[in-house]
N, C-alpha and C. Protein backbone atom coordinates (compact mmCIF):
# COMPACT_ATOMS: atom_id res chain seq x y z
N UNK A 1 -10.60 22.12 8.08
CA UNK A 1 -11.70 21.45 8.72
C UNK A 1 -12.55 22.49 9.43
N UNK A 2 -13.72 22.26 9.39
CA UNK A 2 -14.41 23.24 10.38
C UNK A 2 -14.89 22.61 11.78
N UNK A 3 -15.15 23.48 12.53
CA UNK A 3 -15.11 22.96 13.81
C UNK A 3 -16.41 23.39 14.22
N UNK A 4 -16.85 22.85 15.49
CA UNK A 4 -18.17 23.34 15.86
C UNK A 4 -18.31 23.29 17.35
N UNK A 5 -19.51 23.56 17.69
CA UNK A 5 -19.53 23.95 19.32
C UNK A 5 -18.77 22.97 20.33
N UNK A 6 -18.29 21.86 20.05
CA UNK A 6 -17.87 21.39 20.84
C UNK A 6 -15.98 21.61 20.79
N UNK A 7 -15.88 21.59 19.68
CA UNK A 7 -14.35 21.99 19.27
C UNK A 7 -13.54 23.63 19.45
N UNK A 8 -14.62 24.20 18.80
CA UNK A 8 -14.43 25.87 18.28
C UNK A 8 -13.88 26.18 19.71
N UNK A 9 -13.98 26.26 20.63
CA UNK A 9 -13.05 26.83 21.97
C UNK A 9 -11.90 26.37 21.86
N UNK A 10 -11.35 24.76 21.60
CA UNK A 10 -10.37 24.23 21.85
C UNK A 10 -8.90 25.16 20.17
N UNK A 11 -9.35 25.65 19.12
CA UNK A 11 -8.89 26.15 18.45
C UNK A 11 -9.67 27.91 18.43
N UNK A 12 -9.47 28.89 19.86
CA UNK A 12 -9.61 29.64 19.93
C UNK A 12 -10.42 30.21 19.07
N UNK A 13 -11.72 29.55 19.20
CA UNK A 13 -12.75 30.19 18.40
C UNK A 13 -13.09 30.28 16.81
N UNK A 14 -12.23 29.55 16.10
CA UNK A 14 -11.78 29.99 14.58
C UNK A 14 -12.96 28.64 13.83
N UNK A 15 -13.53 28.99 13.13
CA UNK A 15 -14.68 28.58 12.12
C UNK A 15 -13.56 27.33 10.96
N UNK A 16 -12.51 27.48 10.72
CA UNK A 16 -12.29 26.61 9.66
C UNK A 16 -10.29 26.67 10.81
N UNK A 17 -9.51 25.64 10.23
CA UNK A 17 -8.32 25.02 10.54
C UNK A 17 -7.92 24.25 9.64
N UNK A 18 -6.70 23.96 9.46
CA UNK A 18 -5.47 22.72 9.34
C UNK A 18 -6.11 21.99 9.20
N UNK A 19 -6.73 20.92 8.57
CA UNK A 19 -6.56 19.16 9.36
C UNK A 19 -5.05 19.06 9.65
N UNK A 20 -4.28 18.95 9.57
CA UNK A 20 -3.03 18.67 10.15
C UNK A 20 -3.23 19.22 11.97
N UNK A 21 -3.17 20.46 11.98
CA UNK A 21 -3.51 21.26 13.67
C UNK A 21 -4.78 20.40 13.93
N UNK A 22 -5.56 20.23 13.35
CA UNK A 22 -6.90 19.47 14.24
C UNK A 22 -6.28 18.22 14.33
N UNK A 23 -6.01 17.17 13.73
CA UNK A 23 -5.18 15.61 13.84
C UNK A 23 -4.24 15.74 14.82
N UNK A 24 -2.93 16.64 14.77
CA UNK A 24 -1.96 17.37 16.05
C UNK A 24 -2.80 17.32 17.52
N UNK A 25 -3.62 18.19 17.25
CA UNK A 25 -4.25 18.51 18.37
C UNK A 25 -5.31 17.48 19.22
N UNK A 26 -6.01 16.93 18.10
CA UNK A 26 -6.92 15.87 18.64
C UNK A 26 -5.99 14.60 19.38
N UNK A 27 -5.02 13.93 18.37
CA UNK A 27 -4.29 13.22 19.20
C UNK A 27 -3.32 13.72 20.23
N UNK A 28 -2.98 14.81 20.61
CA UNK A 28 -2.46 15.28 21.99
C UNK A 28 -3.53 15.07 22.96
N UNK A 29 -4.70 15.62 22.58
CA UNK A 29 -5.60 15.60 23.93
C UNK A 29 -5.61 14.39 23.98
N UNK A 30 -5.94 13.63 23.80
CA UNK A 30 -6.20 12.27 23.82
C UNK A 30 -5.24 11.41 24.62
N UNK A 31 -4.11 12.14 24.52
CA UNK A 31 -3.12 11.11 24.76
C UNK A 31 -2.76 11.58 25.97
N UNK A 32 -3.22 13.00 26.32
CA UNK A 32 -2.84 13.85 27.66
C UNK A 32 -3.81 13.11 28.54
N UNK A 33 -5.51 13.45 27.94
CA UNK A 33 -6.50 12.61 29.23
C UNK A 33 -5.54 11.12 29.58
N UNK A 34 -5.55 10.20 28.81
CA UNK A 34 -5.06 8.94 28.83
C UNK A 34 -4.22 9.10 29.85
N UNK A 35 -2.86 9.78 30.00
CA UNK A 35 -2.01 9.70 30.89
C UNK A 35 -2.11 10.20 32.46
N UNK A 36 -3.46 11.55 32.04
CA UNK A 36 -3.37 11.84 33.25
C UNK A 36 -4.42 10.89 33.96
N UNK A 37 -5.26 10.45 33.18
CA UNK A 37 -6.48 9.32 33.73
C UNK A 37 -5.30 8.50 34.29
N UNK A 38 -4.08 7.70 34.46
CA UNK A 38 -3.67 6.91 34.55
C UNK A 38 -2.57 7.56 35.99
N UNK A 39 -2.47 8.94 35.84
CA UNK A 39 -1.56 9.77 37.20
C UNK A 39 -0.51 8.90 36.96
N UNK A 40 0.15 9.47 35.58
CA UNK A 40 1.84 8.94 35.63
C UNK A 40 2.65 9.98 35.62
N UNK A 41 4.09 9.38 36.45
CA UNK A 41 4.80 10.58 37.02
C UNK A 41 5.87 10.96 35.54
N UNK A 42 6.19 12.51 35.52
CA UNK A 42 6.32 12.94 34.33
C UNK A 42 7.52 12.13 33.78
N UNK A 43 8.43 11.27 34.67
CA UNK A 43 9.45 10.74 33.60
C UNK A 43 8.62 9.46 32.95
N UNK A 44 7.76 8.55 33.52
CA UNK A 44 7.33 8.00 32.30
C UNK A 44 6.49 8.17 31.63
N UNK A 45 5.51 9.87 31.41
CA UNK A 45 4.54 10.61 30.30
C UNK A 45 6.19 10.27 29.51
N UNK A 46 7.41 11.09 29.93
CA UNK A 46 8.48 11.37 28.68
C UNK A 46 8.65 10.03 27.95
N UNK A 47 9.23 9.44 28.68
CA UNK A 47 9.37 7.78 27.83
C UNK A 47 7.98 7.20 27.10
N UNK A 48 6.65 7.78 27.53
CA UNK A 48 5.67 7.33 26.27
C UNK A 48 5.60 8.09 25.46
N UNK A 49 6.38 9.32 25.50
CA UNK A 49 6.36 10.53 24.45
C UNK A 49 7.73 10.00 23.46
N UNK A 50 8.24 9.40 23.72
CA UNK A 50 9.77 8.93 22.96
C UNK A 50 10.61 10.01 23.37
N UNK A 51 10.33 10.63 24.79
CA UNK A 51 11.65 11.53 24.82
C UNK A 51 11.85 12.68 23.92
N UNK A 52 10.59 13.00 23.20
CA UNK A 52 10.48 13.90 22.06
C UNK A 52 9.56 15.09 22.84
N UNK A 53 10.76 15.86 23.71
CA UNK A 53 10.18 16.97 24.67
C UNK A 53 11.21 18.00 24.32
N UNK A 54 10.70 19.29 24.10
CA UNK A 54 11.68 20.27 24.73
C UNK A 54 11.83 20.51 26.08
N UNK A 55 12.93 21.67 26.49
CA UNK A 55 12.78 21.76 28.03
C UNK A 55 11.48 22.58 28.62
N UNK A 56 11.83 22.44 29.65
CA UNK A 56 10.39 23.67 30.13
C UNK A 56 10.50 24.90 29.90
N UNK A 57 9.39 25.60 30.07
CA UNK A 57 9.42 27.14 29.47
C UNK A 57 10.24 27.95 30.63
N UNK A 58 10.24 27.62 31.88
CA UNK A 58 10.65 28.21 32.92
C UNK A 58 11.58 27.07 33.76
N UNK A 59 12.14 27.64 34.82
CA UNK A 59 12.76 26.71 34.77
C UNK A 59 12.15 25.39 36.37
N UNK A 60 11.98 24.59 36.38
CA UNK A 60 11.44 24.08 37.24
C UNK A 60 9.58 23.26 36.97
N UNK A 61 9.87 23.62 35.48
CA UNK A 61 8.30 23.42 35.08
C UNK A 61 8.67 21.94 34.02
N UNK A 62 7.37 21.52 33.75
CA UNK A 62 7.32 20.68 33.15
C UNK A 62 8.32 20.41 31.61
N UNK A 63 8.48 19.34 30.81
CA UNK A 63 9.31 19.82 29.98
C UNK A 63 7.85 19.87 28.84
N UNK A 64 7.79 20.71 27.23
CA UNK A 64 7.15 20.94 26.79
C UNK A 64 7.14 19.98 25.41
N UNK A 65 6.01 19.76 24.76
CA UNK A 65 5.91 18.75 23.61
C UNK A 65 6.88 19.57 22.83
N UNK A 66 7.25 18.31 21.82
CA UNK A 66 8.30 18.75 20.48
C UNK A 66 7.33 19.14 19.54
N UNK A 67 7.51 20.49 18.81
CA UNK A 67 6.91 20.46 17.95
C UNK A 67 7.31 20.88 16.53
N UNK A 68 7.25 20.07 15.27
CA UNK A 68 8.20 20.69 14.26
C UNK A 68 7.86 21.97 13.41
N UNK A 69 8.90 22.49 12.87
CA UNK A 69 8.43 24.20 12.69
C UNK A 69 7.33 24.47 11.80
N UNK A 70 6.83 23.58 11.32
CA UNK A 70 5.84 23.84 10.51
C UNK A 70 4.42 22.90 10.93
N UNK A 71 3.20 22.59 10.66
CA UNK A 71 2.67 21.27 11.09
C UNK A 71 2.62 20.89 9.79
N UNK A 72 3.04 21.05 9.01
CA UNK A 72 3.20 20.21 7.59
C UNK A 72 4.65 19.65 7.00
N UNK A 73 5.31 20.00 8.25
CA UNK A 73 6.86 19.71 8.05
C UNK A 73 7.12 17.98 8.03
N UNK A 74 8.01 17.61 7.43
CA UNK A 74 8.08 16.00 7.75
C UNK A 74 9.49 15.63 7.55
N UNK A 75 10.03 14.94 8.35
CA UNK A 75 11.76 14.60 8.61
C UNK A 75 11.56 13.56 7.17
N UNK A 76 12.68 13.39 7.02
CA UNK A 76 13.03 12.19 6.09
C UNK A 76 13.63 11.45 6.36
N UNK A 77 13.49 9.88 6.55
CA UNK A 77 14.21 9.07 7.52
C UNK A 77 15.75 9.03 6.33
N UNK A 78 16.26 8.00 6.85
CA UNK A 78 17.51 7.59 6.55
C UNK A 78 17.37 6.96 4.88
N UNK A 79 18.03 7.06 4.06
CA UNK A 79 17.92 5.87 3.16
C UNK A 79 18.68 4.71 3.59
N UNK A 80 19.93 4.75 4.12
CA UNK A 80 20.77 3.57 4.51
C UNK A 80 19.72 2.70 4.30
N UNK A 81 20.02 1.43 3.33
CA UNK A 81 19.20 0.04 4.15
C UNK A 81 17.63 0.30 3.77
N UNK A 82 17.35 1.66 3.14
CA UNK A 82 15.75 1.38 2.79
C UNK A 82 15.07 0.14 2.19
N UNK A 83 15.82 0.24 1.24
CA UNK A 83 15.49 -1.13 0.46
C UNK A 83 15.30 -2.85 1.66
N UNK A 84 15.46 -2.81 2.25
CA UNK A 84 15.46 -3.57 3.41
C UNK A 84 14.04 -3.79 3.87
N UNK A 85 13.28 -2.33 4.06
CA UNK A 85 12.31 -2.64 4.85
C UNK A 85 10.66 -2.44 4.10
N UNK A 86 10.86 -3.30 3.29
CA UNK A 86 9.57 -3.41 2.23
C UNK A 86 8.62 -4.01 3.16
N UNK A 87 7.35 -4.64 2.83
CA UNK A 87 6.87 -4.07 1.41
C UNK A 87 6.47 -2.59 1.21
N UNK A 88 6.57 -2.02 0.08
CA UNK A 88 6.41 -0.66 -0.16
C UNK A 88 4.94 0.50 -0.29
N UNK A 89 5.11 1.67 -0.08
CA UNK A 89 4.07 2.17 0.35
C UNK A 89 3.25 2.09 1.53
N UNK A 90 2.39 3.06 1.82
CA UNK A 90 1.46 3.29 3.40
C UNK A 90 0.77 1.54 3.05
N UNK A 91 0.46 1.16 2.27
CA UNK A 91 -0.58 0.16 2.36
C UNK A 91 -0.02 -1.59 2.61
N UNK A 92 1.64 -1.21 1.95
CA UNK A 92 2.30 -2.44 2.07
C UNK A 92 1.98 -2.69 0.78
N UNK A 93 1.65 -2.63 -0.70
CA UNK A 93 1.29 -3.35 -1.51
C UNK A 93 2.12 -3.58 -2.56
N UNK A 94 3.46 -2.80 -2.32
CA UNK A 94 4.52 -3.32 -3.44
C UNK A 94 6.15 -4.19 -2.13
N UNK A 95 5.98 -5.32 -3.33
CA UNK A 95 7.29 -5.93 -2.45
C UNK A 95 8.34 -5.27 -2.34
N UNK A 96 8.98 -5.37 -3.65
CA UNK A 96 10.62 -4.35 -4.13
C UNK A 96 10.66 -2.90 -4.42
N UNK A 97 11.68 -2.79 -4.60
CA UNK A 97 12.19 -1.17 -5.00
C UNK A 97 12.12 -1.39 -6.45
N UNK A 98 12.73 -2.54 -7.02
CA UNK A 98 12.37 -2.78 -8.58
C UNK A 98 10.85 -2.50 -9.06
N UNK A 99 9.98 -3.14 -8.09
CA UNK A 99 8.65 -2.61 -8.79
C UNK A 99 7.81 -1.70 -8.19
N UNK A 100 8.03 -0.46 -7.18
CA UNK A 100 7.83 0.45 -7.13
C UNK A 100 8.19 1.69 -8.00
N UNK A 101 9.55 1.34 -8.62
CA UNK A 101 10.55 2.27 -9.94
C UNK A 101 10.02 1.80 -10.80
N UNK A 102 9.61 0.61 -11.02
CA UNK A 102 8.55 0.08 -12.67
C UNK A 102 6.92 0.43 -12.90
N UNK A 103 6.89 0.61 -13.96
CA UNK A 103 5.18 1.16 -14.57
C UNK A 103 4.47 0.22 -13.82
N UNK A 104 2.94 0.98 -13.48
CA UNK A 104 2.08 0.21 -12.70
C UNK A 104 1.41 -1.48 -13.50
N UNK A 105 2.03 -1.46 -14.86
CA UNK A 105 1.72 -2.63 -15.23
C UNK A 105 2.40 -3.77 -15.25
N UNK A 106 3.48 -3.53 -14.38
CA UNK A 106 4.49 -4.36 -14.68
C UNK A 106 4.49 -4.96 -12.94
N UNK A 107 4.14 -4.35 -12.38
CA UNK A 107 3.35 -4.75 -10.79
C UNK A 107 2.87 -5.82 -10.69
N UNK A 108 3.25 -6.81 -9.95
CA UNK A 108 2.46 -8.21 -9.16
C UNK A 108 1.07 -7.30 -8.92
N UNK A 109 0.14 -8.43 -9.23
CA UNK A 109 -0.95 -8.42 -8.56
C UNK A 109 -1.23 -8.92 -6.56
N UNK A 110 -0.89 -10.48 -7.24
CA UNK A 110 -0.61 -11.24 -5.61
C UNK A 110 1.04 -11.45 -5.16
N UNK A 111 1.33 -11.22 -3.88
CA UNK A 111 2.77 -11.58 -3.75
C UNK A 111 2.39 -11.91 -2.40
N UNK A 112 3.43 -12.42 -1.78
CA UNK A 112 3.75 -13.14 -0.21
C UNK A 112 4.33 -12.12 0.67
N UNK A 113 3.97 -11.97 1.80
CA UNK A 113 4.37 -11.64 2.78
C UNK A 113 5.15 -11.92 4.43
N UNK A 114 5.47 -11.58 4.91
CA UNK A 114 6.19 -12.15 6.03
C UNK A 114 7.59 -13.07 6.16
N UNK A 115 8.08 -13.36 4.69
CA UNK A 115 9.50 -13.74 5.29
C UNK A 115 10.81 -12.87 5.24
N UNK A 116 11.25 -13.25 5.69
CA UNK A 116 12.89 -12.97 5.94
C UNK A 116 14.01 -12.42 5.38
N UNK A 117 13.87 -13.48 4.43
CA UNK A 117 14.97 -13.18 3.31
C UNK A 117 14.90 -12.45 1.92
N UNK A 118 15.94 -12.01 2.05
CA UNK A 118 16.22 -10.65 1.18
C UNK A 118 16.36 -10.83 -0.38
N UNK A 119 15.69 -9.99 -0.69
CA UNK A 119 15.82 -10.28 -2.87
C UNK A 119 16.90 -9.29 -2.79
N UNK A 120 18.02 -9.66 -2.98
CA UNK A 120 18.99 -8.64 -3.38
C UNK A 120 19.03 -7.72 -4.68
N UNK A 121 18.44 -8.55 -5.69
CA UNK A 121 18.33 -8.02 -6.83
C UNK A 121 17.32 -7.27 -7.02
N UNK A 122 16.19 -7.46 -6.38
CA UNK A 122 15.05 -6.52 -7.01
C UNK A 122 14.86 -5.68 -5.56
N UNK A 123 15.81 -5.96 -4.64
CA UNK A 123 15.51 -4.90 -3.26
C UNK A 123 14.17 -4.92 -2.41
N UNK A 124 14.19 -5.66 -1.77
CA UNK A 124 13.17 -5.90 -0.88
C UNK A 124 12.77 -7.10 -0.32
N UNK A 125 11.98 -7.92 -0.12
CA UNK A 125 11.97 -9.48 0.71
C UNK A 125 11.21 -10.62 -0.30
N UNK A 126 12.15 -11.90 -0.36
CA UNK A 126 11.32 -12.90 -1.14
C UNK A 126 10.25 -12.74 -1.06
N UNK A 127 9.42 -12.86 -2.11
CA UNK A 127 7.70 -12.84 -1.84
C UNK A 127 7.15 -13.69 -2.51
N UNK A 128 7.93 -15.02 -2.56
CA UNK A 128 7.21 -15.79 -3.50
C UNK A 128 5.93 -16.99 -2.19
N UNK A 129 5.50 -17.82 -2.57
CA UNK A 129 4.48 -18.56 -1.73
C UNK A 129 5.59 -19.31 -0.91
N UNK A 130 4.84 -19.14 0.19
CA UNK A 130 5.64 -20.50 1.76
C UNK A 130 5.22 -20.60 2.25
N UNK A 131 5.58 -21.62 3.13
CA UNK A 131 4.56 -22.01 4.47
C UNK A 131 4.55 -20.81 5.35
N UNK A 132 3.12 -20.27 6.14
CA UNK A 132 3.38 -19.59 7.17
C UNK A 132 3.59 -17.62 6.40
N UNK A 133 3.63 -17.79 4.79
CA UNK A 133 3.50 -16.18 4.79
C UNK A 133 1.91 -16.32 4.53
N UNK A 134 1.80 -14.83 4.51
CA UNK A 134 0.49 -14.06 4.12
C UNK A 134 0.14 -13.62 2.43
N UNK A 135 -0.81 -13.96 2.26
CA UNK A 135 -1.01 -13.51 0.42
C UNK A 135 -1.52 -12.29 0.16
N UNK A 136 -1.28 -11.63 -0.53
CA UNK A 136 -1.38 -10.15 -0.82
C UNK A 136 -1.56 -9.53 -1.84
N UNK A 137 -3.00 -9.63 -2.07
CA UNK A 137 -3.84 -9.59 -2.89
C UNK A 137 -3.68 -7.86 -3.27
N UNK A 138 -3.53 -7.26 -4.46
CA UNK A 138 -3.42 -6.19 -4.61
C UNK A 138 -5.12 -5.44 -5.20
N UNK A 139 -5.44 -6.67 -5.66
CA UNK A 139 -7.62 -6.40 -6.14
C UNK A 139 -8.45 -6.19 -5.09
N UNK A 140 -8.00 -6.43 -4.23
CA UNK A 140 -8.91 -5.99 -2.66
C UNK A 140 -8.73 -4.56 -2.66
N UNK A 141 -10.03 -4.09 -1.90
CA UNK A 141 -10.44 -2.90 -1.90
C UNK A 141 -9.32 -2.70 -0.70
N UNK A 142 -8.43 -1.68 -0.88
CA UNK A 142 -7.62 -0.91 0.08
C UNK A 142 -6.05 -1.31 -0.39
N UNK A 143 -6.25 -2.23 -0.93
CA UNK A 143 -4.78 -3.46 -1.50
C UNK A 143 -3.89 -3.05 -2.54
N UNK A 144 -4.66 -1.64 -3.03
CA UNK A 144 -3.79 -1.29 -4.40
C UNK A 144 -2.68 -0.95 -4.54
N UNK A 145 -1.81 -1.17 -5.91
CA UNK A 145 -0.62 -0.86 -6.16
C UNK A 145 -0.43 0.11 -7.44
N UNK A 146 -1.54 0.80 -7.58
CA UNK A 146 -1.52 2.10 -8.90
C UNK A 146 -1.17 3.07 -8.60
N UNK A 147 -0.84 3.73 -9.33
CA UNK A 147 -0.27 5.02 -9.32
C UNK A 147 1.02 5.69 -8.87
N UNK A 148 1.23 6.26 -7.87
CA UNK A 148 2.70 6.35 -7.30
C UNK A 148 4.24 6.14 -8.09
N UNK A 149 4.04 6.40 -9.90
CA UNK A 149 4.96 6.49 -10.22
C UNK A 149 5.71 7.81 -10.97
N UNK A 150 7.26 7.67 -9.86
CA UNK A 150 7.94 9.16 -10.17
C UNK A 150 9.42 8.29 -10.97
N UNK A 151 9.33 9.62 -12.37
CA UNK A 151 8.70 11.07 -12.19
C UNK A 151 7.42 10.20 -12.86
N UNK A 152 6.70 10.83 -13.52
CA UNK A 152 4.82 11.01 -13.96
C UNK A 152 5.53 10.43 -15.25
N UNK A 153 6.27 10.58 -16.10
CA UNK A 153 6.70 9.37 -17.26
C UNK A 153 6.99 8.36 -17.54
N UNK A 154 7.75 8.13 -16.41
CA UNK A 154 8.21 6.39 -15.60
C UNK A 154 9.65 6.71 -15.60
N UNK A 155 10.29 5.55 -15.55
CA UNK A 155 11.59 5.42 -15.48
C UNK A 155 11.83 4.13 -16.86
N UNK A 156 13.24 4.46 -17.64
CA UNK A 156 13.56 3.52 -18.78
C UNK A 156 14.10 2.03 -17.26
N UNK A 157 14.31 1.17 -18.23
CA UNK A 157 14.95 -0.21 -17.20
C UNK A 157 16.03 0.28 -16.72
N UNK A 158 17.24 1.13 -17.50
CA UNK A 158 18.31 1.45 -17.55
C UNK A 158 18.61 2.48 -16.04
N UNK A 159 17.59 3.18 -16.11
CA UNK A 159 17.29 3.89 -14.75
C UNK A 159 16.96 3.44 -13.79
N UNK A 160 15.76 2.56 -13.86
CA UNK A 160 15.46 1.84 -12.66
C UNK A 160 16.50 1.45 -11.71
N UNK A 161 17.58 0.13 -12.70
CA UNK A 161 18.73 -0.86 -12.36
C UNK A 161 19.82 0.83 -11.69
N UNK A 162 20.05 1.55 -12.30
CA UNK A 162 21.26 2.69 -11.62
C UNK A 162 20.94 3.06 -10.58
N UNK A 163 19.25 3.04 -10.30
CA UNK A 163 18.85 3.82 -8.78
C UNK A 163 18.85 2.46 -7.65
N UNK A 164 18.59 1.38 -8.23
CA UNK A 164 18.53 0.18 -7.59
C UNK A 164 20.04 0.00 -6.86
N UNK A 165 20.97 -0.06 -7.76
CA UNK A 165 22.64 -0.16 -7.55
C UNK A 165 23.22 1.22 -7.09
N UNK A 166 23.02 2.02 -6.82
CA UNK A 166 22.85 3.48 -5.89
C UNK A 166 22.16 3.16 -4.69
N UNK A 167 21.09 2.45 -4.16
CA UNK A 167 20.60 2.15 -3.04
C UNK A 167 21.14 0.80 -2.44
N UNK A 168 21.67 -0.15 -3.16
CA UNK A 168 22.40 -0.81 -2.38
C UNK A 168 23.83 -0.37 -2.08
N UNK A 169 24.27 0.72 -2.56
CA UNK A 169 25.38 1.25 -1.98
C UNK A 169 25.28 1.86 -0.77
N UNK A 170 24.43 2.08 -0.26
CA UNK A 170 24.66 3.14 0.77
C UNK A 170 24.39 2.22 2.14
């Protein structure tokens, strides 16, 4: 990203950056004015930080943000139980693990949202129509369910069902 007179000080002068360090950075400040606009005492800045502090640099000083070793680094949560917490992808637009592992043509267009209960078989939450869910239109602009299939050849059925029955094991 490049930066300009109003930024370029805050990244020691430098003409181009990260978006990752500028996103990092922009939401720290942000979240620093916020707290100090508000004069909260540092144990509950920590508890709105999630406790995700190192100690202080010295000793008697503040404790310091967590930061991971890279800014492009990213933890990997748990699988335990993934299959659990559909619907799938940043956008929400696939229900199951069955049809996130299946070719993009084999994808619901519309499915249901918001209940409860669990598709055991295809891994992820009933999504058929009920009272009280949400419809989930995958043709709406932002709604899509293309692309995102690994590896880049697909998977046979035979594969799909072994990774499916591998994730409810765990």
């Amino acid at each position: 990203m490049r930066t300009n007179a109003s930024t370029r000080e805050t990244f020691e002068g430098r003409l181009l950056i990260p978006a990752p360090e500028f996103f990092l950075s922009t939401v720290a400040a942000v979240l620093q004015k916020s707290m100090d606009d508000l004069n909260l005492p540092d144990k509950e800045r920590a508890a709105m930080n999630g406790f995700r502090l190192r100690p202080p640099a010295a000793p008697g000083g503040t404790p310091q943000p967590y930061l991971p070793p890279s800014i492009t680094d990213l933890k990997a949560g748990p699988l335990a139980g993934i299959w659990a917490t559909g619907p799938f992808l940043h956008n929400g637009s696939i229900p199951t693990i069955n049809e996130l592992l299946s070719p993009v043509s084999e994808r619901r267009k519309v499915f249901f949202t918001g209940g409860r209960e669990l598709d055991r078989e295809n891994l992820g939450f009933v999504s058929d129509n009920a009272p009280g869910r949400f419809r989930f239109d995958t043709t709406r602009l932002g709604n899509g369910n293309g692309g995102h299939v690994y590896p880049t050849k697909g998977l046979s059925k035979d594969e799909r069902l072994a990774i499916i029955e591998f994730l409810k094991a765990l």
